[in-house]
Protein backbone atom coordinates (compact mmCIF):
# COMPACT_ATOMS: atom_id res chain seq x y z
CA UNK A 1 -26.14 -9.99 11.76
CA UNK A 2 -26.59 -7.99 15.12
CA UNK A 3 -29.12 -10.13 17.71
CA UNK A 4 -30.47 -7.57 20.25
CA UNK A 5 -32.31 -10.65 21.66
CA UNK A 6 -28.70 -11.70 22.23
CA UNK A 7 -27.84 -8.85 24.37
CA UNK A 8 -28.51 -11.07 27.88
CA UNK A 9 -29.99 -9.10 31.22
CA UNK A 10 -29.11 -10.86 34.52
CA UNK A 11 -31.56 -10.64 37.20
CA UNK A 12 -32.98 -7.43 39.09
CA UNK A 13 -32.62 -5.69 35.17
CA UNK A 14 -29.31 -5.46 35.70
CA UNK A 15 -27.84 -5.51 32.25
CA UNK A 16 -24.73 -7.68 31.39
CA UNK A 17 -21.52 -5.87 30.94
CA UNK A 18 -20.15 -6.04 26.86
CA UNK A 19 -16.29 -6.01 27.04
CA UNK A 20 -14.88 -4.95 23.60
CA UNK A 21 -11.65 -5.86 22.63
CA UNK A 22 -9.72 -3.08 20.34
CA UNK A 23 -6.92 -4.88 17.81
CA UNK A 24 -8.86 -6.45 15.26
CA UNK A 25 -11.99 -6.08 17.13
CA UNK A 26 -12.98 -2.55 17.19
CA UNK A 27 -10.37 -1.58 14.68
CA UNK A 28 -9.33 -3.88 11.86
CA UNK A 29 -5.69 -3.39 12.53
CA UNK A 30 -3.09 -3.79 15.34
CA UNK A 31 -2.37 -0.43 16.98
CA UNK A 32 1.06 -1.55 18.61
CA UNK A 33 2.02 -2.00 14.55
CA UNK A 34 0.59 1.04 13.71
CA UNK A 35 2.34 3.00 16.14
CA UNK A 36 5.54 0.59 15.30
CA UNK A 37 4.89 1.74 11.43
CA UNK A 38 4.54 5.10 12.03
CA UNK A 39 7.76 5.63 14.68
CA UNK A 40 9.90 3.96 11.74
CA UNK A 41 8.69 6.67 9.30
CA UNK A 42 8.71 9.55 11.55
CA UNK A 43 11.52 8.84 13.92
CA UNK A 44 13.34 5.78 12.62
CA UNK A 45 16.29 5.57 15.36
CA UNK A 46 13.52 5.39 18.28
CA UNK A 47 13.34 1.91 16.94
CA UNK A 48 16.10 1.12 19.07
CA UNK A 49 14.82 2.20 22.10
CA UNK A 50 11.92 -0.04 21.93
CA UNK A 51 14.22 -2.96 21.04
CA UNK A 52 15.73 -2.13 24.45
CA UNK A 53 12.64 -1.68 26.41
CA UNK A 54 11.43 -5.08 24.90
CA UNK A 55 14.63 -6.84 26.79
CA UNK A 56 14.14 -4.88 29.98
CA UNK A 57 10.37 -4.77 30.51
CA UNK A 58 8.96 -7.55 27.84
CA UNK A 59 5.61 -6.82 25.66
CA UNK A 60 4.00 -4.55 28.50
CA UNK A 61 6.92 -2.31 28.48
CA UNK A 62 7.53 -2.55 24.92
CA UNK A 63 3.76 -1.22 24.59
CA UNK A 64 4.03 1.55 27.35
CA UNK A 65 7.47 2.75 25.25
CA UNK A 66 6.11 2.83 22.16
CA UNK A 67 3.28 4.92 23.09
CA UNK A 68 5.82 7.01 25.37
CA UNK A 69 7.46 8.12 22.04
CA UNK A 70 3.84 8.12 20.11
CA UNK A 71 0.09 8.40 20.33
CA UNK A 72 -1.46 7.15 17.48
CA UNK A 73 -4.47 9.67 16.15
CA UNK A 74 -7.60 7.44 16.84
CA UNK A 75 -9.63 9.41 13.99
CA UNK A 76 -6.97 7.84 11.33
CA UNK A 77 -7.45 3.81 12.42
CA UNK A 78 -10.30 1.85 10.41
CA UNK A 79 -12.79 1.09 12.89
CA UNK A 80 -15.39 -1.69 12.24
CA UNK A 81 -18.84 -0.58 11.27
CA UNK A 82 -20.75 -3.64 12.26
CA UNK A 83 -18.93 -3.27 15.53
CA UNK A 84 -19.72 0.22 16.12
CA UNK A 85 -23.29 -0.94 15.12
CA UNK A 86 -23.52 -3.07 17.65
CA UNK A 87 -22.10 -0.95 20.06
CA UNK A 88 -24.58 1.15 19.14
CA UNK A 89 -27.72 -1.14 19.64
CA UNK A 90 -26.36 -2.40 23.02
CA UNK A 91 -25.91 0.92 24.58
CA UNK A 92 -28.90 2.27 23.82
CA UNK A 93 -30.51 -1.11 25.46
CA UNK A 94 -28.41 -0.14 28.56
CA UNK A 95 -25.54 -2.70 28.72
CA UNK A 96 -22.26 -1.30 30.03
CA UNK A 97 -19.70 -1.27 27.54
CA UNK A 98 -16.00 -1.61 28.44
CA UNK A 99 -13.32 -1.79 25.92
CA UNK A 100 -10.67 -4.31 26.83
CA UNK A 101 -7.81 -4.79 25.44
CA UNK A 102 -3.69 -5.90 25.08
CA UNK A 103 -3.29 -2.42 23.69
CA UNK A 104 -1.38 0.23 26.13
CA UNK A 105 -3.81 1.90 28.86
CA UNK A 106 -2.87 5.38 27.62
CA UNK A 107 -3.47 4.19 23.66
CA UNK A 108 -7.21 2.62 24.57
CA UNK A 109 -8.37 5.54 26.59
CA UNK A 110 -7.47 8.16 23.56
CA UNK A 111 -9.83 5.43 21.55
CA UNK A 112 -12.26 5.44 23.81
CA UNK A 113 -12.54 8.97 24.09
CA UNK A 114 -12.85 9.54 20.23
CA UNK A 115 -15.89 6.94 19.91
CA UNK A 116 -17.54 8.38 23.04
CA UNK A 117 -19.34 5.16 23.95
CA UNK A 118 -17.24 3.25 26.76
CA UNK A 119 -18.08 3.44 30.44
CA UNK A 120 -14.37 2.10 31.23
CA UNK A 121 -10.77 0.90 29.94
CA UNK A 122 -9.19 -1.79 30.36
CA UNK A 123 -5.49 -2.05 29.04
CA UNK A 124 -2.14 -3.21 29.54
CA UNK A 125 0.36 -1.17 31.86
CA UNK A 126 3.92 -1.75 32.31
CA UNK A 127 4.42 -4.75 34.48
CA UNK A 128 0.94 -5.67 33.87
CA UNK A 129 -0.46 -7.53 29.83
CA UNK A 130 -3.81 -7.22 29.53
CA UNK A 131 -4.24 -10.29 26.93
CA UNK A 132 -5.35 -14.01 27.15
CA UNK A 133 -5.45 -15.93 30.72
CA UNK A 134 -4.65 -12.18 32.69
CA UNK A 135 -7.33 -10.68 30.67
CA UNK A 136 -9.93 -13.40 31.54
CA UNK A 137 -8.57 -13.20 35.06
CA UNK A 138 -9.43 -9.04 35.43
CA UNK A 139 -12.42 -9.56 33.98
CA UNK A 140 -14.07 -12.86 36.17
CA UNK A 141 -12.43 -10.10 39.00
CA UNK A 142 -14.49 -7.66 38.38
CA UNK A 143 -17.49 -9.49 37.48
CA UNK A 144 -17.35 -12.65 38.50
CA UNK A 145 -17.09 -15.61 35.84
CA UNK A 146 -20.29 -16.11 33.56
CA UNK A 147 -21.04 -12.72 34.42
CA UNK A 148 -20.24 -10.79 31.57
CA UNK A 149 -20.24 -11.53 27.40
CA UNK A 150 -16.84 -10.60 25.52
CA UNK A 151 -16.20 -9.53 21.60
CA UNK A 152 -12.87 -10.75 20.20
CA UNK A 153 -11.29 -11.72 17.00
CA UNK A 154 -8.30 -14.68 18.07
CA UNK A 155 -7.65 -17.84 19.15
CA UNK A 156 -6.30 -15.81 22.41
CA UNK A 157 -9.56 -14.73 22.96
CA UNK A 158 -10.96 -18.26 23.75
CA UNK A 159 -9.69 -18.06 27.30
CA UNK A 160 -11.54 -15.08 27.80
CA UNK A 161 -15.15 -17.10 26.80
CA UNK A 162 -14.32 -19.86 28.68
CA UNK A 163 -15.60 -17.60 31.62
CA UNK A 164 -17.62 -15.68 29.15
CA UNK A 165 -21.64 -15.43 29.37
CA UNK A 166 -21.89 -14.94 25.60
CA UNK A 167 -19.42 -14.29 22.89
CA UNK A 168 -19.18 -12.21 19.74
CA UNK A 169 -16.93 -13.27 17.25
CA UNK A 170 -15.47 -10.93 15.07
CA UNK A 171 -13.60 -14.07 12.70
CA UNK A 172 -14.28 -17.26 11.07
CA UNK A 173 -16.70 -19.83 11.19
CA UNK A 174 -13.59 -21.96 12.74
CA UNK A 175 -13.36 -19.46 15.32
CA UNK A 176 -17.19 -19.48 15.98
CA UNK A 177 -17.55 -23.20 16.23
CA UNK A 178 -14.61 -23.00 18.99
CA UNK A 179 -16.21 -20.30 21.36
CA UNK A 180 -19.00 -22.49 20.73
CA UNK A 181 -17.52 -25.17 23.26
CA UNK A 182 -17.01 -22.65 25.51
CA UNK A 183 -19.89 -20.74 26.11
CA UNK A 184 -22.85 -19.48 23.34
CA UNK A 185 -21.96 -17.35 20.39
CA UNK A 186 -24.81 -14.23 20.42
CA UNK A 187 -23.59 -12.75 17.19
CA UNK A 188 -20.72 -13.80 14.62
CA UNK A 189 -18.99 -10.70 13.01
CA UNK A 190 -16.87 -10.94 9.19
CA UNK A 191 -13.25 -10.15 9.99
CA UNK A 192 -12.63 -8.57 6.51
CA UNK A 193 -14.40 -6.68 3.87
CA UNK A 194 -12.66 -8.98 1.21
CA UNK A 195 -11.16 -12.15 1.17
CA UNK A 196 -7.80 -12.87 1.86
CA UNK A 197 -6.65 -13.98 -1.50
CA UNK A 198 -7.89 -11.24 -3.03
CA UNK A 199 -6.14 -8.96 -0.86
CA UNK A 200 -3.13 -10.53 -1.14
CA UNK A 201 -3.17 -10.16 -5.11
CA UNK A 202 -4.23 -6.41 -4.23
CA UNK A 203 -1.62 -5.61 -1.62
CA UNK A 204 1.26 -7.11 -4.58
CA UNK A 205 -0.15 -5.08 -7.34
CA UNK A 206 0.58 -7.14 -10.17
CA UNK A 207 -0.69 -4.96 -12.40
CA UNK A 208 1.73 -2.01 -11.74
CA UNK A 209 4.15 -4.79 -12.94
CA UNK A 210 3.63 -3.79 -16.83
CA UNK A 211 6.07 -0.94 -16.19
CA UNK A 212 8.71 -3.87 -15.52
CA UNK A 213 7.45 -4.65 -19.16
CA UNK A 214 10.88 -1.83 -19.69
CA UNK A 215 13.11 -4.32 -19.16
CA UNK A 216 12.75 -5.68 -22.27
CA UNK A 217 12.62 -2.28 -24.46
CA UNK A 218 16.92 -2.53 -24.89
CA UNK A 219 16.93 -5.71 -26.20
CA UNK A 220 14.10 -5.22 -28.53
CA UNK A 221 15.29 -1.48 -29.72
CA UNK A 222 18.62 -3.30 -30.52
CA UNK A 223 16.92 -6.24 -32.45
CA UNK A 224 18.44 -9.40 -29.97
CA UNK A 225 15.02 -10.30 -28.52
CA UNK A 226 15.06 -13.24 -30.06
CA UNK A 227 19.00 -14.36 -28.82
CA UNK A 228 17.87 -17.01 -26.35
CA UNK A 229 20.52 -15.71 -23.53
CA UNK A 230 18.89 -11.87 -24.28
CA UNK A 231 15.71 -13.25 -23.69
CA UNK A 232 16.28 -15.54 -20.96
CA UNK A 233 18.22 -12.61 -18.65
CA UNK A 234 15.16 -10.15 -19.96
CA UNK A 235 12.46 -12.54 -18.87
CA UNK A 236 14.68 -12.97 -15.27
CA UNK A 237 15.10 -9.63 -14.53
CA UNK A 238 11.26 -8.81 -14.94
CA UNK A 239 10.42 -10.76 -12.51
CA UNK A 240 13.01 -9.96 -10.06
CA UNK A 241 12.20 -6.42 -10.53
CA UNK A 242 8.73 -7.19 -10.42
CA UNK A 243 9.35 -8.65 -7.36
CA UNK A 244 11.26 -6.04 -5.52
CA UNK A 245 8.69 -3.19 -6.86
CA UNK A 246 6.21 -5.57 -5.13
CA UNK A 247 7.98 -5.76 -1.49
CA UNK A 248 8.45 -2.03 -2.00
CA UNK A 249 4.55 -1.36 -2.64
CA UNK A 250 3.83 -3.21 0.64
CA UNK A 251 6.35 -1.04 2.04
CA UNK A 252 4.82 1.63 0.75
CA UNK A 253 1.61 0.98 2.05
CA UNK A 254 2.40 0.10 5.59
CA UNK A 255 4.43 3.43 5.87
CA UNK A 256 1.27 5.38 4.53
CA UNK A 257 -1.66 4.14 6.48
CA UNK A 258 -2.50 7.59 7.52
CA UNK A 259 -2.46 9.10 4.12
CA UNK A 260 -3.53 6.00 2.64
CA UNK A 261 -7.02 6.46 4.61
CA UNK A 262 -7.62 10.03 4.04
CA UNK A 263 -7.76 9.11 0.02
CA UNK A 264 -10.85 8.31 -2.10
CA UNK A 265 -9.30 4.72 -3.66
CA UNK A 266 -6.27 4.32 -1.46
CA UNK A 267 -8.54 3.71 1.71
CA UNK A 268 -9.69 0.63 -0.35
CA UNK A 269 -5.68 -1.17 -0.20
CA UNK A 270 -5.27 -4.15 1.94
CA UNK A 271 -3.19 -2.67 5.05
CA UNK A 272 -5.34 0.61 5.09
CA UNK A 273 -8.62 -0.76 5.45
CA UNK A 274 -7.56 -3.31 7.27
CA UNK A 275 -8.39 -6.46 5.23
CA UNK A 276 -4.91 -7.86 5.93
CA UNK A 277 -2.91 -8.05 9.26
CA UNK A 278 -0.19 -5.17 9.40
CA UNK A 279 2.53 -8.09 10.87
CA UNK A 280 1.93 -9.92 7.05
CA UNK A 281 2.87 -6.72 5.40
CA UNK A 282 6.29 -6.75 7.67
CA UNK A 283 7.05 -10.49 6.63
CA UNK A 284 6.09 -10.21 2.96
CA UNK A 285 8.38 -6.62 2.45
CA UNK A 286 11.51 -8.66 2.95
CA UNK A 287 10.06 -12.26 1.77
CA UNK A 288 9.12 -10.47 -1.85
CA UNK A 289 12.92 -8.70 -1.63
CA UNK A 290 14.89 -11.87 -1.02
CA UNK A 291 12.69 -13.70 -3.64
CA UNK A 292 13.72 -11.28 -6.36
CA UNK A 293 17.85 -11.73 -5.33
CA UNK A 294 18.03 -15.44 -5.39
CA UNK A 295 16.69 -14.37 -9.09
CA UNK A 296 19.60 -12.02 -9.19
CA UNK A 297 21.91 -15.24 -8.84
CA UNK A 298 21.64 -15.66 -12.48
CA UNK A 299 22.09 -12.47 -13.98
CA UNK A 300 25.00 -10.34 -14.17
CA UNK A 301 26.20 -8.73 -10.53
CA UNK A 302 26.02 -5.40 -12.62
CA UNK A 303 22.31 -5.95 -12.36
CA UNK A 304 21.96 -6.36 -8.92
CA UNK A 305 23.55 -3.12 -8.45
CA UNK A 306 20.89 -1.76 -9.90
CA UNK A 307 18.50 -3.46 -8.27
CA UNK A 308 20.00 -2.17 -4.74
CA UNK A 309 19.89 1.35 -6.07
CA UNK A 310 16.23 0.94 -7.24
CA UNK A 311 15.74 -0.35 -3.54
CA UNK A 312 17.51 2.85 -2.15
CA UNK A 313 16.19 5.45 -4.35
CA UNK A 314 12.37 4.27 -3.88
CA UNK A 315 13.20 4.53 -0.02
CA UNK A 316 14.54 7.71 -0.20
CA UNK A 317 11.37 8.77 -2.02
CA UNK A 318 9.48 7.40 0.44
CA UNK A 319 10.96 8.27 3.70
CA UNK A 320 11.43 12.25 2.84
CA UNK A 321 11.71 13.12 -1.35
CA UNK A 322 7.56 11.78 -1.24
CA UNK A 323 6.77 15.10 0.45
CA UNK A 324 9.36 17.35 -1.65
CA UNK A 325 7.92 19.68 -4.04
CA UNK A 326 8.93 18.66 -7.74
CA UNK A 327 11.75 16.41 -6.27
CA UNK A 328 9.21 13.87 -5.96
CA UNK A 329 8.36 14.25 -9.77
CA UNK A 330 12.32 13.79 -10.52
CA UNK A 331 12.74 10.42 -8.22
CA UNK A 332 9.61 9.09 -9.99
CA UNK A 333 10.80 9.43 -13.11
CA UNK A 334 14.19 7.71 -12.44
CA UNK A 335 12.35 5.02 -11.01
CA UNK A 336 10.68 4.74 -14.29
CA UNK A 337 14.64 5.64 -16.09
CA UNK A 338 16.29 2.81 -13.47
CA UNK A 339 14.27 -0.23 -15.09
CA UNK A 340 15.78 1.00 -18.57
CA UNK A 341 19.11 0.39 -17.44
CA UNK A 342 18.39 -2.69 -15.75
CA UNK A 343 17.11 -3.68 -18.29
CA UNK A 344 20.92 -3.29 -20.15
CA UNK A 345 22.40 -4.60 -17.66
CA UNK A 346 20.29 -7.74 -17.37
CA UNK A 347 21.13 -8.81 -21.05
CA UNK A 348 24.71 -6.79 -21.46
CA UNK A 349 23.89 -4.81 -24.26
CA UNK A 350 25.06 -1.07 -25.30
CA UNK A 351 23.58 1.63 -24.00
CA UNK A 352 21.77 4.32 -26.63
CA UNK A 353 22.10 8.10 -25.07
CA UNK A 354 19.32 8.90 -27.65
CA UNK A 355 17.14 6.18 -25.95
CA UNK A 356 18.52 7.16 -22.43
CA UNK A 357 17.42 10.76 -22.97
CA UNK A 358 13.96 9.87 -24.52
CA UNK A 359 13.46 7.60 -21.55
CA UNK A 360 14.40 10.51 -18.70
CA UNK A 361 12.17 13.26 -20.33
CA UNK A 362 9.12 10.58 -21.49
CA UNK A 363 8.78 9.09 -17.99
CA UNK A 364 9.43 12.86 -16.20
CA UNK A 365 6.07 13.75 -18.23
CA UNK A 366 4.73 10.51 -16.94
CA UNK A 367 5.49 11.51 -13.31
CA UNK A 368 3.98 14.89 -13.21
CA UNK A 369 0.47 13.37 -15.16
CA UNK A 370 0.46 11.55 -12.23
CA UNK A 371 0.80 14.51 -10.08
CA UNK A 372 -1.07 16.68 -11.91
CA UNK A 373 -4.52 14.47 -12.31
CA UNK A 374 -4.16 14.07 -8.69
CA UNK A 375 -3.96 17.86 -7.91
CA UNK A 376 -6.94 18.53 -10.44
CA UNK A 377 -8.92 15.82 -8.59
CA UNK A 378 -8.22 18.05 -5.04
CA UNK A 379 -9.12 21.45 -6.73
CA UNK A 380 -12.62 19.78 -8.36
CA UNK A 381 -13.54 18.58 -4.26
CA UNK A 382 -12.57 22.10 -3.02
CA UNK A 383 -9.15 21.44 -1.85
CA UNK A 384 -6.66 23.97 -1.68
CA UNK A 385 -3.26 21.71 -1.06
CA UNK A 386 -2.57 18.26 -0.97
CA UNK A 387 -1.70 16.28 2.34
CA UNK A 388 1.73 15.86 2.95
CA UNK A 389 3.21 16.29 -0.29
CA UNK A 390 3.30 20.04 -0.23
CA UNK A 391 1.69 20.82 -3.21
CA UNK A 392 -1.44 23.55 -3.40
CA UNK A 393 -3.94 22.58 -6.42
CA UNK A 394 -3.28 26.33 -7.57
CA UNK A 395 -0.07 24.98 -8.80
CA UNK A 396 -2.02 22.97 -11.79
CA UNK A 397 -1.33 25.25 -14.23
CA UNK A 398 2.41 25.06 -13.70
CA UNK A 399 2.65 21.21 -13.66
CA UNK A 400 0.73 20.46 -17.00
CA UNK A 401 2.95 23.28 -18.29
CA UNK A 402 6.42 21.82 -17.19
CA UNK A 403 4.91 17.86 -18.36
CA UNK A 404 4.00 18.99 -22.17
CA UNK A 405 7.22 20.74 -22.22
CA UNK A 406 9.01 17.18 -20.62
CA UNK A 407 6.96 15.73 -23.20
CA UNK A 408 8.19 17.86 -26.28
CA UNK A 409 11.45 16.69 -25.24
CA UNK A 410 11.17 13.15 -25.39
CA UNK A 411 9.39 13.46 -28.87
CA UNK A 412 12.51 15.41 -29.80
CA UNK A 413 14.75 12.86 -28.41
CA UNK A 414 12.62 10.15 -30.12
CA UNK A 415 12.98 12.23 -33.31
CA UNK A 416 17.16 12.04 -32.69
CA UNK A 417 16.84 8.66 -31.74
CA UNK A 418 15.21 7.16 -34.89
CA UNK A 419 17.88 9.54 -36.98
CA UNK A 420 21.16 7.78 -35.34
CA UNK A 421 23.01 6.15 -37.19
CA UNK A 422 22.57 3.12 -35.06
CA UNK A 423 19.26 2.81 -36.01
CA UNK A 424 19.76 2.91 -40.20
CA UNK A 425 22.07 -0.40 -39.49
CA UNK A 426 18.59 -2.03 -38.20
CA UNK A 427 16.30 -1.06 -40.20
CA UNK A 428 15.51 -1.15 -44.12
CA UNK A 429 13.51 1.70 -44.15
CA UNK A 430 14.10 4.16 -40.97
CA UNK A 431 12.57 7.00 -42.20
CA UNK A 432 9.52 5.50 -41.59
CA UNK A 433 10.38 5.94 -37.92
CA UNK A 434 9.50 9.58 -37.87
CA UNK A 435 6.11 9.01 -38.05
CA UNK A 436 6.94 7.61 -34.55
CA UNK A 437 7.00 10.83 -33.35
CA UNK A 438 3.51 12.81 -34.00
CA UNK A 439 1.51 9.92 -32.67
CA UNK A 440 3.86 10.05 -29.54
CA UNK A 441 2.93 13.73 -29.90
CA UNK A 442 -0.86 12.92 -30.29
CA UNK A 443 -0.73 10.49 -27.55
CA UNK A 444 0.60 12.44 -24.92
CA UNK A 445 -1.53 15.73 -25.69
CA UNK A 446 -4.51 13.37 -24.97
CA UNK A 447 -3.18 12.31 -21.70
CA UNK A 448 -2.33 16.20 -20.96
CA UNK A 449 -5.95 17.37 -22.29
CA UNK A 450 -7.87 14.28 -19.92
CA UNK A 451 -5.45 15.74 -16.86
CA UNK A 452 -7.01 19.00 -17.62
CA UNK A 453 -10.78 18.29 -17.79
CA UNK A 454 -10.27 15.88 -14.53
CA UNK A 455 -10.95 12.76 -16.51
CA UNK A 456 -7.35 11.04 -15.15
CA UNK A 457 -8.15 9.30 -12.11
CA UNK A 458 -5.73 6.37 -12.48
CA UNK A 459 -1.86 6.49 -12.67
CA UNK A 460 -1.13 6.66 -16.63
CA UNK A 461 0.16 3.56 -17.36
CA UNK A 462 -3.01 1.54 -15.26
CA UNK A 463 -4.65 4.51 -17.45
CA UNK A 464 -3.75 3.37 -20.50
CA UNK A 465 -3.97 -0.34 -20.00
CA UNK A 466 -7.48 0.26 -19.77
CA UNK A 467 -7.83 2.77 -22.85
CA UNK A 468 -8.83 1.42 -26.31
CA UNK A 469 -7.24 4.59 -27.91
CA UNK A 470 -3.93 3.68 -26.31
CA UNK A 471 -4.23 0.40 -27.64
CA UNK A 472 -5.10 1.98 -31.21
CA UNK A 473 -1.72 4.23 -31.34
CA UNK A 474 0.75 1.27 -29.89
CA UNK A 475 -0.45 -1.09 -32.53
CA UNK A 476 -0.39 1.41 -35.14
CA UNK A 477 3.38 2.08 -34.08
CA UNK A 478 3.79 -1.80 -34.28
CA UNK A 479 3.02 -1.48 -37.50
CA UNK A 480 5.12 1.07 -38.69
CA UNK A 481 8.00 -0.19 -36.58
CA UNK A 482 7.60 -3.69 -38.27
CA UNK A 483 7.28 -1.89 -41.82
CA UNK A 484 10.27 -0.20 -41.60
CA UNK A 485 12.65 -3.38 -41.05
CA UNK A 486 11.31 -5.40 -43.26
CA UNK A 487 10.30 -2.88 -46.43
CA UNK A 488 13.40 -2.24 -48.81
């Protein structure tokens, strides 16, 4: 809650100077990782020069290098509305504002300039890092100690209040009741919109792991679900690809920020809106990868193989196929085709080209509902083109065309599928099966017909896990599936 009462004059109406810090403060991210993050996706060998410029210069020169190469757009960073609030309140009761910060000189003043509400900058030049004891030092320099309050966010900030006439903590109650001892805490700010756990769960996105669900579809097509080594390599390999698919999200996300906060819902992840630090996202990418190859140790090395070409394929996608007309579509669906084959890999069974190509054309239809909801969501707003994928919304009409027809064709390969004679050595009664193939049919005109009146705001399968008719057709195909091996 903002105190104006907290907001402390000195004498002659002089007004106490409010120095702002900016990394986790004013923004509720780190701009050094931001402009790390996006260097990597926009000019990944630069990486190397900063490395260098870390061993010649240290952090300040590391800073002035990065922003050498880039200058983050300050309109794209996730600013703190009680902040700005307060920033707000204390300017118009005439306190000079400063905003001081680690963050590169050059980096702070493009901030500053975009909020319009700073007398002066403070940042870190080469040579010269504006953070902790050097900060507090610049500051009782200028004006004197006890002369002036500060708002911070981290335990570095604490030598700043020690010289402090009032602090505002952006943080914990731990925090609070530390710049307590130091010097008295005006106003107490919430570092996050959501708690950490929850963000955590968020930023793994366990439920996108029911596509890993897959995995399991070879051994069950071929009736050896129950053979406890089938099983037991099934059940491993979900979770190791559930895993990796989760260090890949987060490496998704911290590669997207911009995008990321120009969307409706995708604002609301973790590393966008800034309810989890951007350096967690960098140690849980390659944390959640390793995790899911000690799994690997048990399965078959064929499987890991896959796993590495899942790994390479979704980085593709996202370092340049993501913004490639209809190529994206393609590398989305063999994402979805990839687990498939992990999936006989995993448990060493026989591949099925019927399956294979029902699998390919199924999850292609899959890929462009995805892209095709999301284009009739832009040209409902007013939209004309999508950002950075390269799509205009004019081109609806020609992606719901091209994903029934992808759909047709997995019904048809369905149709071949259930006719093989592969299948009549399973089943007592596989003519049943057909009737597989008009509620396949059904189900996927329903998806196509929701795209069309804009009712598809999800990714299909998070769609359909939360759709009761879904749930009707699969355990109506239960049914018949369980009919016709057991009916003479």
């Amino acid at each position: 809650m903002i105190d104006p009462k907290a907001m402390n004059p000195t004498t002659d109406n002089v007004k106490t100077p409010i120095c702002v810090d900016l990394d986790g403060t004013l923004v509720r991210s780190d701009t050094l990782w931001e402009t790390i993050l996006q260097l990597l996706k926009k000019h990944p060998s630069s990486i190397f020069s900063l490395i260098m410029a870390y061993f010649r210069s240290g952090r300040s020169g590391f800073k002035s290098a990065a922003v050498d190469q880039l200058v983050i757009d300050p309109v794209t960073l996730p600013y703190h509305k009680d902040v700005l609030d307060f920033i707000h309140i204390a300017k118009s009761h005439g306190h000079p504002i400063l905003l001081v910060t680690g963050a590169n000189e050059r980096l702070a003043h493009s901030v500053a300039n975009h909020i319009g509400l700073f007398d002066d900058v403070i940042g870190s030049q080469p040579g010269s890092n504006n953070t902790g004891a050097d900060k507090a030092e610049e500051l009782v320099r200028r004006f004197g100690d006890k002369k002036f309050d500060y708002m911070g966010n981290s335990h570095a900030d604490l030598k700043v209040w020690k010289h402090s006439s009032a602090a505002h903590v952006v943080g914990s109650q731990k925090l609070v009741d530390q710049a307590a001892l130091l010097c008295p805490v005006a106003n107490q700010f919430p570092a996050a919109t959501e708690s950490v756990k929850k963000s955590l769960v968020k930023a793994i996105r366990p439920h996108q792991w029911v596509k890993n669900v897959i995995v399991f579809l070879p051994a069950v097509a071929s009736h050896r679900i129950f053979e406890f080594q089938v099983i037991g390599n099934s059940i491993l390999a979900f979770i190791a690809f559930s895993l990796c698919a989760s260090g890949l999200y987060v490496m998704n996300d911290l590669l997207d920020l911009t995008s990321d906060r120009l969307h409706k819902s995708k604002s609301k992840r973790p590393f966008a809106a800034g309810n989890l630090p951007l350096s967690w996202g960098v140690a849980m990418c390659p944390a959640l990868l390793l995790a899911a190859f000690v799994i690997c140790i048990s399965l078959p090395v064929q499987y890991s193989a896959v796993l590495i070409t899942y790994i390479l394929l979704t980085t593709a996608y996202t370092f340049y196929f993501k913004s490639r007309v209809l190529v994206d579509v393609f590398f989305l669906a063999a994402l979805y085709t990839i687990r498939l084959i992990a999936g006989h890999e995993a448990a060493n069974l026989p591949y099925s080209h019927w399956l294979t190509g029902f699998s390919i054309f199924f999850f292609l239809s899959l890929a462009l509902i995805k892209r095709g909801s999301e284009l009739v969501v832009l040209r409902n707003s007013g939209k004309l083109r999508t950002d950075g994928r390269g799509y205009q919304t004019s081109d609806v009409s020609t992606i719901c065309n091209q994903g029934m027809v992808a759909g047709g064709l997995s019904v048809l390969y369905l149709a071949m599928y259930v006719s093989s004679p592969e299948i009549h050595l399973r089943y007592s009664s596989p003519d049943l099966l057909l009737a597989l193939c008009p509620l396949l049919f059904y189900w996927l005109s329903r998806m196509w017909l929701l795209v069309d009146r804009g009712w598809m705001h999800h990714d299909p399968v998070v769609f359909a896990l939360q759709d009761i008719v879904s749930y009707y057709i699969l355990s109506i195909a239960t049914i018949i599936g369980l009919i016709a091996i057991i009916y003479p």
